[in-house]
PDB file of N, CA and C in Angstrom:
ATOM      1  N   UNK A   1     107.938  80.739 161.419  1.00  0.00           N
ATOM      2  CA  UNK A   1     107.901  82.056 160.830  1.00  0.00           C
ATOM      3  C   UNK A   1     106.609  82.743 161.270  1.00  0.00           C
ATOM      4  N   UNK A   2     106.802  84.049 161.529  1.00  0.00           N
ATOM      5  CA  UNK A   2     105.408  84.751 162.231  1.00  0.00           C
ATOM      6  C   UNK A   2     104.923  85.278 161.137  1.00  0.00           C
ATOM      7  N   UNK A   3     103.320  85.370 160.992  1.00  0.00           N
ATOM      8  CA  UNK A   3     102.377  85.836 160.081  1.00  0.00           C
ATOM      9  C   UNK A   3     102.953  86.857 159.581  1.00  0.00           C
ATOM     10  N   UNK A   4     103.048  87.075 157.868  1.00  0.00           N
ATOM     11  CA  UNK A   4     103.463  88.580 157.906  1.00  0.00           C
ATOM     12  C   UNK A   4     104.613  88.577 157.161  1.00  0.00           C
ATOM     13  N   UNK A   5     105.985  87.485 157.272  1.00  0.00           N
ATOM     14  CA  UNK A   5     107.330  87.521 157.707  1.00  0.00           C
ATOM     15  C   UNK A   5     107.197  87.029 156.385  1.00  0.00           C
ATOM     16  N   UNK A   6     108.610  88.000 155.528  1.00  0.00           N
ATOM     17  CA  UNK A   6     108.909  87.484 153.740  1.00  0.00           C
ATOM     18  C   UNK A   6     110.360  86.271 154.373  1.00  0.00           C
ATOM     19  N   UNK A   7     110.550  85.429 152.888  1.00  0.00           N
ATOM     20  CA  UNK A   7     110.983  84.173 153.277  1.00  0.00           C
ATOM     21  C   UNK A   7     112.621  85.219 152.302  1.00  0.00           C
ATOM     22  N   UNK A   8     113.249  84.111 152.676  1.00  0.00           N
ATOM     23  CA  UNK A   8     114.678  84.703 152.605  1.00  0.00           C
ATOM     24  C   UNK A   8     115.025  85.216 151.336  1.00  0.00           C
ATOM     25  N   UNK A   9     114.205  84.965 150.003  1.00  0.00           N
ATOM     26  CA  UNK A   9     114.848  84.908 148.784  1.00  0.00           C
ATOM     27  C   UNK A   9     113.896  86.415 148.216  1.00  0.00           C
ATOM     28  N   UNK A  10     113.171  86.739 149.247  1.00  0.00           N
ATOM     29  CA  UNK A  10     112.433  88.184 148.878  1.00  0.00           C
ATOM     30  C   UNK A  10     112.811  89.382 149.630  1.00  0.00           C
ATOM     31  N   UNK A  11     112.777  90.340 148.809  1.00  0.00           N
ATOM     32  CA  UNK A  11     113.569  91.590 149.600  1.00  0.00           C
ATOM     33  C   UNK A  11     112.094  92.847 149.824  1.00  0.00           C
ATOM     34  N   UNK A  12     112.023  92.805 150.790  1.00  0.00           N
ATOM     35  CA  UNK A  12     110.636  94.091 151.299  1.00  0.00           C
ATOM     36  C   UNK A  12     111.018  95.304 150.941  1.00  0.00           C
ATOM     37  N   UNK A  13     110.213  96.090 150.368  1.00  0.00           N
ATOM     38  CA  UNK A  13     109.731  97.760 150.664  1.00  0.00           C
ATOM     39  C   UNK A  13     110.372  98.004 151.747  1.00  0.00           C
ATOM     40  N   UNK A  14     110.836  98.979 151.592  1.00  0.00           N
ATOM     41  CA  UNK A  14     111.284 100.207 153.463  1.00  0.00           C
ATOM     42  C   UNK A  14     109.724 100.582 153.813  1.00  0.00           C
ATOM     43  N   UNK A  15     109.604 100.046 154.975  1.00  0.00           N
ATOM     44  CA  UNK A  15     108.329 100.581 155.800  1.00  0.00           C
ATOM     45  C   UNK A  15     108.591 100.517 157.132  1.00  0.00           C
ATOM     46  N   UNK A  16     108.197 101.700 157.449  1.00  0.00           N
ATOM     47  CA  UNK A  16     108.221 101.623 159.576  1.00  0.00           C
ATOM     48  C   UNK A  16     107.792 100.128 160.170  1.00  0.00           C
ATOM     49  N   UNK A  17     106.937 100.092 159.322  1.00  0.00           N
ATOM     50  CA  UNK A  17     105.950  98.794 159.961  1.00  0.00           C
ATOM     51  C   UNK A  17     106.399  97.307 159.491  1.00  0.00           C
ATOM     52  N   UNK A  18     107.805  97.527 158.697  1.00  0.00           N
ATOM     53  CA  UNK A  18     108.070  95.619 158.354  1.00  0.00           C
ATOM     54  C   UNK A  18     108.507  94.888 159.327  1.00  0.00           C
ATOM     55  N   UNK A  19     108.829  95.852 160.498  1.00  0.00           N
ATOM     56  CA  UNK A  19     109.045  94.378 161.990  1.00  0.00           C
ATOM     57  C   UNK A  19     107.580  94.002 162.518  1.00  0.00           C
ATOM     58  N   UNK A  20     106.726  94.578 161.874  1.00  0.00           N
ATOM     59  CA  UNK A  20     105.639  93.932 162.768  1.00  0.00           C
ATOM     60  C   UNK A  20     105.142  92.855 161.163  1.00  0.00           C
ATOM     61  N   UNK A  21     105.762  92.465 160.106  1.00  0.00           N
ATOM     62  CA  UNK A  21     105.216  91.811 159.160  1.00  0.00           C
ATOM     63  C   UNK A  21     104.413  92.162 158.601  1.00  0.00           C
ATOM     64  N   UNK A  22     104.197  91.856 156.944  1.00  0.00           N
ATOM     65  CA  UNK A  22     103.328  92.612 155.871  1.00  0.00           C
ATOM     66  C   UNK A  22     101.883  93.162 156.517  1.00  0.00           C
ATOM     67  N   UNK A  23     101.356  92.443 157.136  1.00  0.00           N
ATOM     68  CA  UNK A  23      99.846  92.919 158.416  1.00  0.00           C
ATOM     69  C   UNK A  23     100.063  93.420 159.506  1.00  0.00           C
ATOM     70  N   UNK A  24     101.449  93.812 159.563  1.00  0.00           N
ATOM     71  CA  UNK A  24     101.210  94.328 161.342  1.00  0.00           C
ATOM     72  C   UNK A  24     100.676  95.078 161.637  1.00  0.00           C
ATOM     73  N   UNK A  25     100.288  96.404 160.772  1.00  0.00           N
ATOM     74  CA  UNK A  25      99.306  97.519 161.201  1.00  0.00           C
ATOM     75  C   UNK A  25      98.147  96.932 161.825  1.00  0.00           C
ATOM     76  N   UNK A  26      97.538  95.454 160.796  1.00  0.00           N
ATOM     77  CA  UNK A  26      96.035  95.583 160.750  1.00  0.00           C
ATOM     78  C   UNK A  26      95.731  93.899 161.968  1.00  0.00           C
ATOM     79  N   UNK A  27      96.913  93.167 161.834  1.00  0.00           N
ATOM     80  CA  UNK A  27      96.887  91.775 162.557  1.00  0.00           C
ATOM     81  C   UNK A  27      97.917  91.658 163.104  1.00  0.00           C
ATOM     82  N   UNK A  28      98.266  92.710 164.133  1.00  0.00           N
ATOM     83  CA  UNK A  28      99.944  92.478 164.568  1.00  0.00           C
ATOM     84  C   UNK A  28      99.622  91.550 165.607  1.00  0.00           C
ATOM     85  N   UNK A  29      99.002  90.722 166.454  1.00  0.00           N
ATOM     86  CA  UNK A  29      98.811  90.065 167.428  1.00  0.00           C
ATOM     87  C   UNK A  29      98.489  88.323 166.403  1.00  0.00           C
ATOM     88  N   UNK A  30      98.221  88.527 165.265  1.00  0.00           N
ATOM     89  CA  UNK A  30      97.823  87.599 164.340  1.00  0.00           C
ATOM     90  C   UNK A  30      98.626  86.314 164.200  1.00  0.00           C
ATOM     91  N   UNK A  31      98.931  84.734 164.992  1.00  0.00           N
ATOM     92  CA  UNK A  31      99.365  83.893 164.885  1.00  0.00           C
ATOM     93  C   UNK A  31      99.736  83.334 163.501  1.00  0.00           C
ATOM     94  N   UNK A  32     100.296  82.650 162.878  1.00  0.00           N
ATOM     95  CA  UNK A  32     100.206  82.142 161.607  1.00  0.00           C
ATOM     96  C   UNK A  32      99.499  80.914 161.638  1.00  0.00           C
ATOM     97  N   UNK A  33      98.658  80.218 160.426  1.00  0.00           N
ATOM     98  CA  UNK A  33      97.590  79.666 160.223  1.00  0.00           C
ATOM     99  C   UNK A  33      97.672  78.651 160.356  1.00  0.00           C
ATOM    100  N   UNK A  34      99.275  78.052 160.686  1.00  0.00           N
ATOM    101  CA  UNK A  34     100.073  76.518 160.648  1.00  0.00           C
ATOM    102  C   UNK A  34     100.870  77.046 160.665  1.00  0.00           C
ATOM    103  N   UNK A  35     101.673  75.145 161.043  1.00  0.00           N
ATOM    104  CA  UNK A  35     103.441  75.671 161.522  1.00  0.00           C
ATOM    105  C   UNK A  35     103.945  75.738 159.446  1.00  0.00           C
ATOM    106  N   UNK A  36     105.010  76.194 159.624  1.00  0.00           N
ATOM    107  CA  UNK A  36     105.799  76.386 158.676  1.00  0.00           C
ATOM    108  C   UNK A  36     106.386  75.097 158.100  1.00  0.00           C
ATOM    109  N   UNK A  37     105.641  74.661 157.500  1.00  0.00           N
ATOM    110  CA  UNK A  37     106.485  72.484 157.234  1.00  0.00           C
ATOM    111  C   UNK A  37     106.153  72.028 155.630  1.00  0.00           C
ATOM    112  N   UNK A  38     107.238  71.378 155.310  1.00  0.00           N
ATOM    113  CA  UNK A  38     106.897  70.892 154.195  1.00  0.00           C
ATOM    114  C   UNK A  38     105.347  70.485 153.623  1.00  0.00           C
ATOM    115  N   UNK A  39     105.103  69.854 154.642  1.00  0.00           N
ATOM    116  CA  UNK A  39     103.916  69.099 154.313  1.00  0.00           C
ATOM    117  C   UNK A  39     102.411  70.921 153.906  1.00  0.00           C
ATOM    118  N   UNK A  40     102.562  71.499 155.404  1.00  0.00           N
ATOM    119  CA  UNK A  40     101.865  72.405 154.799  1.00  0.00           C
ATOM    120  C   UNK A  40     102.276  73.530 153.714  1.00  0.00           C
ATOM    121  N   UNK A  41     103.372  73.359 153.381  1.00  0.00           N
ATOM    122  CA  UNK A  41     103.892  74.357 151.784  1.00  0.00           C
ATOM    123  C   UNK A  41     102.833  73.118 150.555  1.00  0.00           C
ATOM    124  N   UNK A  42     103.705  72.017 150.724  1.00  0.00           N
ATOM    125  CA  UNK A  42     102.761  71.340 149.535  1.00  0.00           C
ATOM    126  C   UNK A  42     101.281  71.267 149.360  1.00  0.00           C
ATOM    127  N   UNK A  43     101.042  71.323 150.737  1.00  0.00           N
ATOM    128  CA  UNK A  43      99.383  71.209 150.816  1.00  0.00           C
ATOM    129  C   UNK A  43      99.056  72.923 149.883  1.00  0.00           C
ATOM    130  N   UNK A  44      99.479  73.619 150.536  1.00  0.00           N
ATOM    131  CA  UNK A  44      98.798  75.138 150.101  1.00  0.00           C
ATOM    132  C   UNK A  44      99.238  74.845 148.097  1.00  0.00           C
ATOM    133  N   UNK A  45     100.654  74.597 147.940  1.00  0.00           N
ATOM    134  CA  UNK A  45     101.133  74.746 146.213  1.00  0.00           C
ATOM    135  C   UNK A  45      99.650  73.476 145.855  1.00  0.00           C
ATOM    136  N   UNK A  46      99.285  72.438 146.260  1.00  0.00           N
ATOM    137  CA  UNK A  46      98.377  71.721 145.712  1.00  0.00           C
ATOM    138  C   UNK A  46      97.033  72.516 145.333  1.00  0.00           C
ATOM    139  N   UNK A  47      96.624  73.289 146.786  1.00  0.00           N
ATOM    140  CA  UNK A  47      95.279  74.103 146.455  1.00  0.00           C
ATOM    141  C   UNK A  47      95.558  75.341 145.285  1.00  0.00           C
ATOM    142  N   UNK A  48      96.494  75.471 145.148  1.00  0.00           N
ATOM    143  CA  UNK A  48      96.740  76.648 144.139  1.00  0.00           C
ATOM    144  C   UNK A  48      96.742  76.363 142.776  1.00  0.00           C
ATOM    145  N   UNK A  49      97.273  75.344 142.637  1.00  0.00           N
ATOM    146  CA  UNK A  49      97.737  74.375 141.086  1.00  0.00           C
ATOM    147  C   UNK A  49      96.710  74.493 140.358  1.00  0.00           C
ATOM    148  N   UNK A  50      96.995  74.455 138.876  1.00  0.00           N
ATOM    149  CA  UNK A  50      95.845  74.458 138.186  1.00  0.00           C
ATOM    150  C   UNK A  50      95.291  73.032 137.996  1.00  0.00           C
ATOM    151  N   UNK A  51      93.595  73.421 138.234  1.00  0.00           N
ATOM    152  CA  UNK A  51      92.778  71.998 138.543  1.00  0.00           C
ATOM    153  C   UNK A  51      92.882  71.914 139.654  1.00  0.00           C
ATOM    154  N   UNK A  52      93.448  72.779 140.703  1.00  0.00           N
ATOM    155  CA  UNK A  52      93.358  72.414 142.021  1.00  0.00           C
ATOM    156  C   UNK A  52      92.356  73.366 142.606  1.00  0.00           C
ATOM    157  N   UNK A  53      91.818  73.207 144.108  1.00  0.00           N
ATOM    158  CA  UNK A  53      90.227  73.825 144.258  1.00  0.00           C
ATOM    159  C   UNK A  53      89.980  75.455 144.572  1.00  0.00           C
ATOM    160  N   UNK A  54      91.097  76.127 144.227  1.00  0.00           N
ATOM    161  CA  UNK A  54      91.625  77.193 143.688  1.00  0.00           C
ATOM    162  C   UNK A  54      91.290  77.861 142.854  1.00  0.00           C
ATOM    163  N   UNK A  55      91.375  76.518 141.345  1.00  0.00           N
ATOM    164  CA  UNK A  55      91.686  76.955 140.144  1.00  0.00           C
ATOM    165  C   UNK A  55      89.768  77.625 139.622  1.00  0.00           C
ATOM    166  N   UNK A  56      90.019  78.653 139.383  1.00  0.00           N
ATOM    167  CA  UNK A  56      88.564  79.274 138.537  1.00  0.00           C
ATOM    168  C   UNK A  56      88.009  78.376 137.475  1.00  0.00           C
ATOM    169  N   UNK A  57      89.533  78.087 136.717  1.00  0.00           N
ATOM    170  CA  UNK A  57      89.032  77.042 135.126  1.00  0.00           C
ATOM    171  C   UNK A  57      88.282  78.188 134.342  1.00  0.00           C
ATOM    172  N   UNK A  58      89.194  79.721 134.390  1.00  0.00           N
ATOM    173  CA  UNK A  58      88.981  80.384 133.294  1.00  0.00           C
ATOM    174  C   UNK A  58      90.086  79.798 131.945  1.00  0.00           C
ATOM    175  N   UNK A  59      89.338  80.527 131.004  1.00  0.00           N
ATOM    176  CA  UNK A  59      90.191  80.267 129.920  1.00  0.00           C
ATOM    177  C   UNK A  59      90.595  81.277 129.674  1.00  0.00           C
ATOM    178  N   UNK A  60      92.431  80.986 129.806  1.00  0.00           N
ATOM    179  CA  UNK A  60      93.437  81.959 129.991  1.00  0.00           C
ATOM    180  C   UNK A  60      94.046  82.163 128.699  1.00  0.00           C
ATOM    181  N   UNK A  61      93.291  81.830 128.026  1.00  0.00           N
ATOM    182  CA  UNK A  61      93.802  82.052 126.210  1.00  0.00           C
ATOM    183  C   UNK A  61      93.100  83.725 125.996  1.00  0.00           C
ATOM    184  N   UNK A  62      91.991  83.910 126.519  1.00  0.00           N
ATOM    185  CA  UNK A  62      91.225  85.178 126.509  1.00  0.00           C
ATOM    186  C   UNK A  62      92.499  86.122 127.624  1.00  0.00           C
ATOM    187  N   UNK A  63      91.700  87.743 126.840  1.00  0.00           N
ATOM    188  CA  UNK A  63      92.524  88.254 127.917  1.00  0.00           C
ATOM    189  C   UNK A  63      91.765  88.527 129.107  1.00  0.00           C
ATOM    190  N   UNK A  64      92.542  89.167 130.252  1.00  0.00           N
ATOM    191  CA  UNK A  64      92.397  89.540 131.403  1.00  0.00           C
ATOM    192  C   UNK A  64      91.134  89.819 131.782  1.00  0.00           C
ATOM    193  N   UNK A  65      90.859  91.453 131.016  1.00  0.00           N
ATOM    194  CA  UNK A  65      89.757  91.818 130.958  1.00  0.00           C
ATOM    195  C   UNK A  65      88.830  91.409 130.656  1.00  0.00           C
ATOM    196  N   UNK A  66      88.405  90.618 129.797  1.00  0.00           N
ATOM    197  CA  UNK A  66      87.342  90.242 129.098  1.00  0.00           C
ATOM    198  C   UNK A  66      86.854  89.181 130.164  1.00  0.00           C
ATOM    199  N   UNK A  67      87.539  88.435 130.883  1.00  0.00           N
ATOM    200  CA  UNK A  67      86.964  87.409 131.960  1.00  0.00           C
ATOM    201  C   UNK A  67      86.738  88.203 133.063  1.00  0.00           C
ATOM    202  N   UNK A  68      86.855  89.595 133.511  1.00  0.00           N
ATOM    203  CA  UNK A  68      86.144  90.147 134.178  1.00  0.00           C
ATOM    204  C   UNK A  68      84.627  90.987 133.614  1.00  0.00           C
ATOM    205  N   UNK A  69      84.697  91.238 132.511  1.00  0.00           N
ATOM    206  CA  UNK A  69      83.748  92.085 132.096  1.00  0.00           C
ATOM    207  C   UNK A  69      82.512  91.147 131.013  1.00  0.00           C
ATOM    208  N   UNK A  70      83.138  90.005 130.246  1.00  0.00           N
ATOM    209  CA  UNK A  70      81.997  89.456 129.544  1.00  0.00           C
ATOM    210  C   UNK A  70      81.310  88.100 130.495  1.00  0.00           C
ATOM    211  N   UNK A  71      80.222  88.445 130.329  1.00  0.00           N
ATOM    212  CA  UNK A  71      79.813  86.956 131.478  1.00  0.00           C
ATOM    213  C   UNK A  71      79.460  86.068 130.539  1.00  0.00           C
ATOM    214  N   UNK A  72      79.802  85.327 129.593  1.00  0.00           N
ATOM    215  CA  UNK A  72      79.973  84.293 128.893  1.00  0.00           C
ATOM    216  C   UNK A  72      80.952  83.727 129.284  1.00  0.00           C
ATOM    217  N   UNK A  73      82.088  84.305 129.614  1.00  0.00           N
ATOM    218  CA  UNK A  73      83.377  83.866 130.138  1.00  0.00           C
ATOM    219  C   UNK A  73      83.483  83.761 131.550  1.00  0.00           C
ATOM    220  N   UNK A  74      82.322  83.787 132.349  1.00  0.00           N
ATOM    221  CA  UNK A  74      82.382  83.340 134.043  1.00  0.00           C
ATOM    222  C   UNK A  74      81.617  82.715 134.123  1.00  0.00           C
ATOM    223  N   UNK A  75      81.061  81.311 133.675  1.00  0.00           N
ATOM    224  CA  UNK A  75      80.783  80.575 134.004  1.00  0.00           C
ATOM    225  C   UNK A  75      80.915  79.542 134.948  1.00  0.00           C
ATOM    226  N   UNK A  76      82.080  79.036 134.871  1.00  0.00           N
ATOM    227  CA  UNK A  76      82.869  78.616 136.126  1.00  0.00           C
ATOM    228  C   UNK A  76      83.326  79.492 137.162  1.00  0.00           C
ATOM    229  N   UNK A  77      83.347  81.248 136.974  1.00  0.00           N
ATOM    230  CA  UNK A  77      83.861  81.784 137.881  1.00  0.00           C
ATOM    231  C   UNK A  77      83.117  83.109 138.110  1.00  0.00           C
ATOM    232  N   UNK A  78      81.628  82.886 138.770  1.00  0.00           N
ATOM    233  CA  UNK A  78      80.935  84.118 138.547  1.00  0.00           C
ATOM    234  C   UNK A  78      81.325  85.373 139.194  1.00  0.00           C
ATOM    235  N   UNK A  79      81.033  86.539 138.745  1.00  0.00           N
ATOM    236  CA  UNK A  79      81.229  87.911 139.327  1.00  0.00           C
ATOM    237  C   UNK A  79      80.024  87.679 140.411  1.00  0.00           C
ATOM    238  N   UNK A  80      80.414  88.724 141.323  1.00  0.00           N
ATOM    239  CA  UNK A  80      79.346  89.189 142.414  1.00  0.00           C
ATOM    240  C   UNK A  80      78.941  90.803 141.993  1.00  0.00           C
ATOM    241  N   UNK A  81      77.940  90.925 141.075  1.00  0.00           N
ATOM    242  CA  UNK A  81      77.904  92.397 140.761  1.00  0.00           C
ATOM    243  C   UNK A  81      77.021  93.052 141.498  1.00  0.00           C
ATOM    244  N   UNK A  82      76.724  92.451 143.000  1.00  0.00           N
ATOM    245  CA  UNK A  82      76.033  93.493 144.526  1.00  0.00           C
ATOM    246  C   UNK A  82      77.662  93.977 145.108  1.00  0.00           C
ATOM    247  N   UNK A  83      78.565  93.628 144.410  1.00  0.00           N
ATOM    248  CA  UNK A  83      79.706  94.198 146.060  1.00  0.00           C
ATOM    249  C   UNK A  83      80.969  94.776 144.989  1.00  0.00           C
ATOM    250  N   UNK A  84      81.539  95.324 145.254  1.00  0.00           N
ATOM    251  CA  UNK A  84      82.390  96.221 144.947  1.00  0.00           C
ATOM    252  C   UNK A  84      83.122  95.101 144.596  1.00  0.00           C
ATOM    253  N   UNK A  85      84.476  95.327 143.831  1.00  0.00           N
ATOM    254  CA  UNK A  85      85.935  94.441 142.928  1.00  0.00           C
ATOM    255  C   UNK A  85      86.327  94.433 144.521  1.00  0.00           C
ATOM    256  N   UNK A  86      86.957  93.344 144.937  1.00  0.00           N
ATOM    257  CA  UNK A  86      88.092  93.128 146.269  1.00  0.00           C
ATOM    258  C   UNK A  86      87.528  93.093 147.429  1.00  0.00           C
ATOM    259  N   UNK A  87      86.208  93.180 147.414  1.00  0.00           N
ATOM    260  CA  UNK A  87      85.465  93.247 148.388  1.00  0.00           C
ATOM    261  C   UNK A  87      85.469  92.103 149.132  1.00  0.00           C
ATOM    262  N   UNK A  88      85.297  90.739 148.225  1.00  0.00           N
ATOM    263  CA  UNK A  88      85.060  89.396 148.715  1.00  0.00           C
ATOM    264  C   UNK A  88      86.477  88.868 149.142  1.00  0.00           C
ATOM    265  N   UNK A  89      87.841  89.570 148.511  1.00  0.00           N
ATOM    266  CA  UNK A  89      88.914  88.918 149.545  1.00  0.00           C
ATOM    267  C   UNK A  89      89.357  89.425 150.473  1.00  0.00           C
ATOM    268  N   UNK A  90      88.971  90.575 150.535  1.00  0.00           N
ATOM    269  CA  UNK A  90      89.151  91.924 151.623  1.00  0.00           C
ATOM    270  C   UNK A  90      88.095  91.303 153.423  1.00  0.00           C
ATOM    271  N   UNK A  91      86.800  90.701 152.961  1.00  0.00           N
ATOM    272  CA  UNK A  91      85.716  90.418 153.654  1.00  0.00           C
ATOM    273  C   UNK A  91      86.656  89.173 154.264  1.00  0.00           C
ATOM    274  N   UNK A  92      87.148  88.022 153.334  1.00  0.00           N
ATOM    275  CA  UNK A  92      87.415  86.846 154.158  1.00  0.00           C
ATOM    276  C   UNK A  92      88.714  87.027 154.653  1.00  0.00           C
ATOM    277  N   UNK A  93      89.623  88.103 154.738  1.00  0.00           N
ATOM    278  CA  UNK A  93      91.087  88.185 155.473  1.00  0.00           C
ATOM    279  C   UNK A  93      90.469  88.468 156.675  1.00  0.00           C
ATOM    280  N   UNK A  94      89.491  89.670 156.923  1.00  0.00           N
ATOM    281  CA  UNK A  94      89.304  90.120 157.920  1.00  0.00           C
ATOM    282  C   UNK A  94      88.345  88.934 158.584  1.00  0.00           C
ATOM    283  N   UNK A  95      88.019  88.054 157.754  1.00  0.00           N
ATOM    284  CA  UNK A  95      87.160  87.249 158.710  1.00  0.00           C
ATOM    285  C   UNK A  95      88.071  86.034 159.505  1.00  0.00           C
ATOM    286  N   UNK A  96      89.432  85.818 158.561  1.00  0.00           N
ATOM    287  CA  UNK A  96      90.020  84.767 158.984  1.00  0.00           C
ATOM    288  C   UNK A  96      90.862  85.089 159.862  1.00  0.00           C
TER     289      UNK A  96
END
């Protein structure tokens, strides 16, 4: 499957740009990161899992907001308050 490309059980937005895949504007030349295989689906669902090296280990009993805005509650998951909200996953797409 090429970078980009929704899997069969998801239906895309109308966009000019869905043959070049969800990035084609910005990574249309963009390989995918691994082949498409069991082994790497489980590997990625493992890093995601909770307790997995993913997981923030906020406490999701609080709401939403409040683990962005009270820093008692980011302890395990600090804010960066030099850089703008989205900045830091925005920085490592374009880096990867």
């Amino acid at each position: 499957m090429r970078h980009g490309h929704a899997y069969q059980n998801v239906v895309p937005f109308l966009s000019k740009y869905f043959d070049k895949g969800k990035f084609g504007r910005i990574f249309s030349n963009l390989p995918a990161f691994a082949p498409d295989t069991p082994k790497v689906r489980f590997a990625l669902v493992d890093m995601g899992k909770k307790g997995g090296i993913m997981d923030a280990k906020d406490d999701l009993t609080k709401p939403s907001v409040e683990l962005i805005i009270d820093p008692e509650l980011q302890i395990n998951n600090p804010n960066a308050p030099s850089i703008t909200v989205g900045m830091t996953l925005w920085d490592i797409s374009v880096v990867l």
